[in-house]
Protein backbone atom coordinates (compact mmCIF):
# COMPACT_ATOMS: atom_id res chain seq x y z
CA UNK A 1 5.04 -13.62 -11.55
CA UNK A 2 1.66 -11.95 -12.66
CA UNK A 3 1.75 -8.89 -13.99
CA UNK A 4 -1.64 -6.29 -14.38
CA UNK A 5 -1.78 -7.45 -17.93
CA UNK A 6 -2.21 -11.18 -16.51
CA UNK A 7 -4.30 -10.49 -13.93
CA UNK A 8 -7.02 -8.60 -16.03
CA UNK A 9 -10.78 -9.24 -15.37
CA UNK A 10 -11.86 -12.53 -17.65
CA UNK A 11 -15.50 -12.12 -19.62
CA UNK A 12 -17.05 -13.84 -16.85
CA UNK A 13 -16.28 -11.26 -14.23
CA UNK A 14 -13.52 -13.41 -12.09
CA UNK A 15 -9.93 -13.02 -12.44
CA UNK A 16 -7.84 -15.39 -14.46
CA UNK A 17 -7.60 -18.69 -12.29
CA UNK A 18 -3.62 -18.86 -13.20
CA UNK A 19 -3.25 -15.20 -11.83
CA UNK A 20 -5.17 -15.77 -8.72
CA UNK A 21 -3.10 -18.63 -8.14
CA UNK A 22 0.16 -16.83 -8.33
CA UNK A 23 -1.34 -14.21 -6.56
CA UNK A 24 -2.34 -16.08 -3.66
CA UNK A 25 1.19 -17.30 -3.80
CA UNK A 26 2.88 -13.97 -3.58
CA UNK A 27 0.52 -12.73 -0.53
CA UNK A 28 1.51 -16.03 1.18
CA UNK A 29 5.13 -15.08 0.49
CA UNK A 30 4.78 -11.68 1.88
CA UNK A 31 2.43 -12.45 4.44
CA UNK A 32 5.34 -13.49 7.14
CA UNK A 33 7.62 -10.64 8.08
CA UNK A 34 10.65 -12.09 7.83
CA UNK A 35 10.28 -12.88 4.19
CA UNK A 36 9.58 -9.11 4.02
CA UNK A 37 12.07 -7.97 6.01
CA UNK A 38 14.95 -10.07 3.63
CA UNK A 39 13.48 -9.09 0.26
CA UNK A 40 14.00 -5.03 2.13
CA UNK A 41 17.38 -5.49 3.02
CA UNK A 42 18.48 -7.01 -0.40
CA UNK A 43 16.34 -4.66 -2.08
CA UNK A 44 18.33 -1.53 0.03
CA UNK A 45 21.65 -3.04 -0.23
CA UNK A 46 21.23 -3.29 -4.51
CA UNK A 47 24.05 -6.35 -4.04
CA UNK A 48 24.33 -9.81 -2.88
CA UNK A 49 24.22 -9.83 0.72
CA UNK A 50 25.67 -12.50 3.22
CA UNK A 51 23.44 -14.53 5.84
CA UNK A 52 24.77 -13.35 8.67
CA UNK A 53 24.99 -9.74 7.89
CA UNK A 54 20.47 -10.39 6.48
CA UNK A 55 20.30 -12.12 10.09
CA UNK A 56 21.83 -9.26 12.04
CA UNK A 57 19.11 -6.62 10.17
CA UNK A 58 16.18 -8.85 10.44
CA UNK A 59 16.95 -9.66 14.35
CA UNK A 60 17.46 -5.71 14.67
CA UNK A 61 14.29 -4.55 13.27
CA UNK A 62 12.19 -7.55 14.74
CA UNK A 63 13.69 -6.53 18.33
CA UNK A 64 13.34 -2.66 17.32
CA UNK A 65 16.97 -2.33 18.66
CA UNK A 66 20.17 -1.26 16.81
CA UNK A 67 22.15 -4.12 15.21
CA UNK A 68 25.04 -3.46 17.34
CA UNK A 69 22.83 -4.44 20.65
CA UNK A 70 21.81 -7.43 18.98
CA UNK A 71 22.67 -10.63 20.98
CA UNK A 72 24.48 -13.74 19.44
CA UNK A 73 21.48 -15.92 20.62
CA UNK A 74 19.12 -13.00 18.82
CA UNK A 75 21.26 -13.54 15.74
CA UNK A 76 21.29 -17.06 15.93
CA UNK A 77 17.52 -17.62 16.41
CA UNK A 78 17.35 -15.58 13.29
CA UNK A 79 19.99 -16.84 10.76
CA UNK A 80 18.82 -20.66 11.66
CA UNK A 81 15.17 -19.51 10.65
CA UNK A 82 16.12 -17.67 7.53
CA UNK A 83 18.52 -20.37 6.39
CA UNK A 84 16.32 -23.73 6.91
CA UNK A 85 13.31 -21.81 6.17
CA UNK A 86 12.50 -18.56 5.11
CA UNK A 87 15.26 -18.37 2.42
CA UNK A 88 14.67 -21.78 1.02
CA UNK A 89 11.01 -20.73 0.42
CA UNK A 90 11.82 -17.45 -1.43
CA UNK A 91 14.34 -19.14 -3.54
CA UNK A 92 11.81 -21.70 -4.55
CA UNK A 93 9.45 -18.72 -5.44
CA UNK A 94 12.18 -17.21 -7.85
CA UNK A 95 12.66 -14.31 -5.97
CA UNK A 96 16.43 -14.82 -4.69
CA UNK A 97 19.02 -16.96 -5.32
CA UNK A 98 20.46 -18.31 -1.84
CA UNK A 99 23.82 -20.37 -2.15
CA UNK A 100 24.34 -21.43 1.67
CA UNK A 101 25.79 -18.42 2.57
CA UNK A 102 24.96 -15.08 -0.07
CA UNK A 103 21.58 -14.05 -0.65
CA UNK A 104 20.89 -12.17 -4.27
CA UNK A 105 17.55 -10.67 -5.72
CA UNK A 106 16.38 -12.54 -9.11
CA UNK A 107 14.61 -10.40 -11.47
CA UNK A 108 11.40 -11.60 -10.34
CA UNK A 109 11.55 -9.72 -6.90
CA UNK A 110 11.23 -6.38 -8.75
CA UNK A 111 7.52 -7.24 -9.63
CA UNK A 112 6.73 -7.44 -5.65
CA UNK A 113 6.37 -3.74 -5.54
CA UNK A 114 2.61 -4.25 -7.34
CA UNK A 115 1.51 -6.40 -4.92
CA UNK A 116 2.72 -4.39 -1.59
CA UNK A 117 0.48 -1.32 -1.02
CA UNK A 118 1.76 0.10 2.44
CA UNK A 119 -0.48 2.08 4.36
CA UNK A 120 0.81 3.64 7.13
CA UNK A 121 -1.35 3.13 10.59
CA UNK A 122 -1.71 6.80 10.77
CA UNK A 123 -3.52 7.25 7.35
CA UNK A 124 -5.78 6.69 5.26
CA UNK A 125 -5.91 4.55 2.15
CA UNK A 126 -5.59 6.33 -1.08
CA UNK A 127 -8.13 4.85 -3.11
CA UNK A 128 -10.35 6.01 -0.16
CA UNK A 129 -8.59 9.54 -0.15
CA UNK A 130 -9.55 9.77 -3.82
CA UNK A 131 -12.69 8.59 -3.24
CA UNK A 132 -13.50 11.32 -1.05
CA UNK A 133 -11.53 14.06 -3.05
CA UNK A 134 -14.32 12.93 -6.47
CA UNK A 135 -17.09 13.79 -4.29
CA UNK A 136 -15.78 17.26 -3.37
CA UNK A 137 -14.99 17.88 -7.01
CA UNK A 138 -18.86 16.72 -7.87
CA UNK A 139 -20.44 18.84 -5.42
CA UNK A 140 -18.48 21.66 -6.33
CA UNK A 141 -19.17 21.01 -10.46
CA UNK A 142 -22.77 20.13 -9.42
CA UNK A 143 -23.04 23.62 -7.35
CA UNK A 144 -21.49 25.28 -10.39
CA UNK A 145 -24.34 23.52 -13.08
CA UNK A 146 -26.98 24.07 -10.84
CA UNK A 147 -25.32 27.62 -9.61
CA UNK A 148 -25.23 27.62 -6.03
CA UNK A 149 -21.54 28.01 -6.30
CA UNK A 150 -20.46 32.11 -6.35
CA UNK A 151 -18.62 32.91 -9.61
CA UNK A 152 -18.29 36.54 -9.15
CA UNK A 153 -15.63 36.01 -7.04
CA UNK A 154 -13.67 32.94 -8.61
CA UNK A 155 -14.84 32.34 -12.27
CA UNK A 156 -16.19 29.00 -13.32
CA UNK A 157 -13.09 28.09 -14.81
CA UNK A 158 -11.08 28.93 -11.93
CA UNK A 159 -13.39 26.35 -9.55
CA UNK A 160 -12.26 23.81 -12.09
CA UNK A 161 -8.44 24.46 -12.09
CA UNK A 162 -9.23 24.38 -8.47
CA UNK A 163 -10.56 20.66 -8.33
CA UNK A 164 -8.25 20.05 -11.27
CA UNK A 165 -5.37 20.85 -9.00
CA UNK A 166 -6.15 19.30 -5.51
CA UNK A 167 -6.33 15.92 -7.86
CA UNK A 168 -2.91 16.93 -9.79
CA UNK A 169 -1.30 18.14 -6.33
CA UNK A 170 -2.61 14.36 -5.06
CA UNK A 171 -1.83 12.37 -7.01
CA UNK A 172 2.46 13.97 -7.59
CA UNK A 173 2.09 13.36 -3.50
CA UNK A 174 0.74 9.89 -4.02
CA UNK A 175 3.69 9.15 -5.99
CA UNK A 176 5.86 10.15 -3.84
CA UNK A 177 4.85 8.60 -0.98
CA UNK A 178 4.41 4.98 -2.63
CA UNK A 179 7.85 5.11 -3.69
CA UNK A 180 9.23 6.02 -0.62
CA UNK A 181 7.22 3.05 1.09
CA UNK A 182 8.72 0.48 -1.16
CA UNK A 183 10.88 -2.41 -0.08
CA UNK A 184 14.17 -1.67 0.00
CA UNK A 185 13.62 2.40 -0.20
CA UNK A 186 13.28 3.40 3.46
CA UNK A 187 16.12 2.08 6.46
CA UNK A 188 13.31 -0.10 8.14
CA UNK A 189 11.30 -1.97 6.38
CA UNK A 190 7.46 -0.78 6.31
């Protein structure tokens, strides 16, 4: 699995060809939701887990309905997917071990986390949130070199513990919030 060390910017500009590779393999991996949706259960439950009970979850959250309302044919559909398919691909990946009927998390599947950034559809990305919150701190420095920005009122020192904060205050939220949207850390998955 690549890690950021492997996955560093060569001298010619590209990324390593190896770590692309893997790369590409991971987003493949993660690019169908049911793959997603077992590596969130396992990754909630923190213990081997049995087909049927993964196939019961999955079917729930695909359907949006409580597990209890889910049919046997919903279950079925399911279970026969994950088993001849979806669970025989992440095993061959090295992220779970799958012996016919219990599921288990390898090692591996901890380094999935790096490659999931979850956005919710009702915000905006951070790097773009960041981006934004720079330019407020340069037009506020730039006001203060070129003095436009009042200092009788708040000192020049205290417009800088003010930009120093918002980014401090930001970036303890950012934290927050991309641990919470982790596989495994919230009851549905993201």
């Amino acid at each position: 699995m690549a890690t950021t060390s492997e996955s560093q910017l060569t001298q010619g500009g590209n990324a390593d060809p190896d770590s692309r590779s893997k790369q590409g393999e991971i987003f493949d991996l993660l690019s169908n939701h049911r793959r997603r949706y077992a590596v969130h259960y396992c990754k909630r439950e923190g213990e081997p887990v049995t087909l049927g009970d993964l196939a019961e979850h999955v079917a729930a959250w695909e359907l949006e309905k409580e597990v209890e309302e889910i049919t046997s044919a919903e279950r079925k559909r399911v279970y026969t997917s994950l088993q001849q398919t979806h669970l025989p691909t992440l095993e061959r990946a090295d992220i779970i071990e799958f012996d016919d009927r219990t599921i288990e998390l390898t090692d591996e599947a901890a380094e999935l986390d790096v490659y999931l950034d979850v956005v919710p559809s009702d915000s905006i990305p951070w790097a773009l949130y960041y981006l934004g919150l720079t330019v407020v701190g340069a037009v506020v420095m730039g006001g203060l070199w070129l003095e436009v920005v009042p200092t009788e009122t708040v000192p020049e020192l205290g417009w800088a513990t003010l930009v120093f904060a918002l980014f401090a205050i930001s970036a303890v939220v950012h934290v927050v919030q991309s641990r919470r949207m982790r596989l495994g850390e919230m009851e549905r998955p993201p």
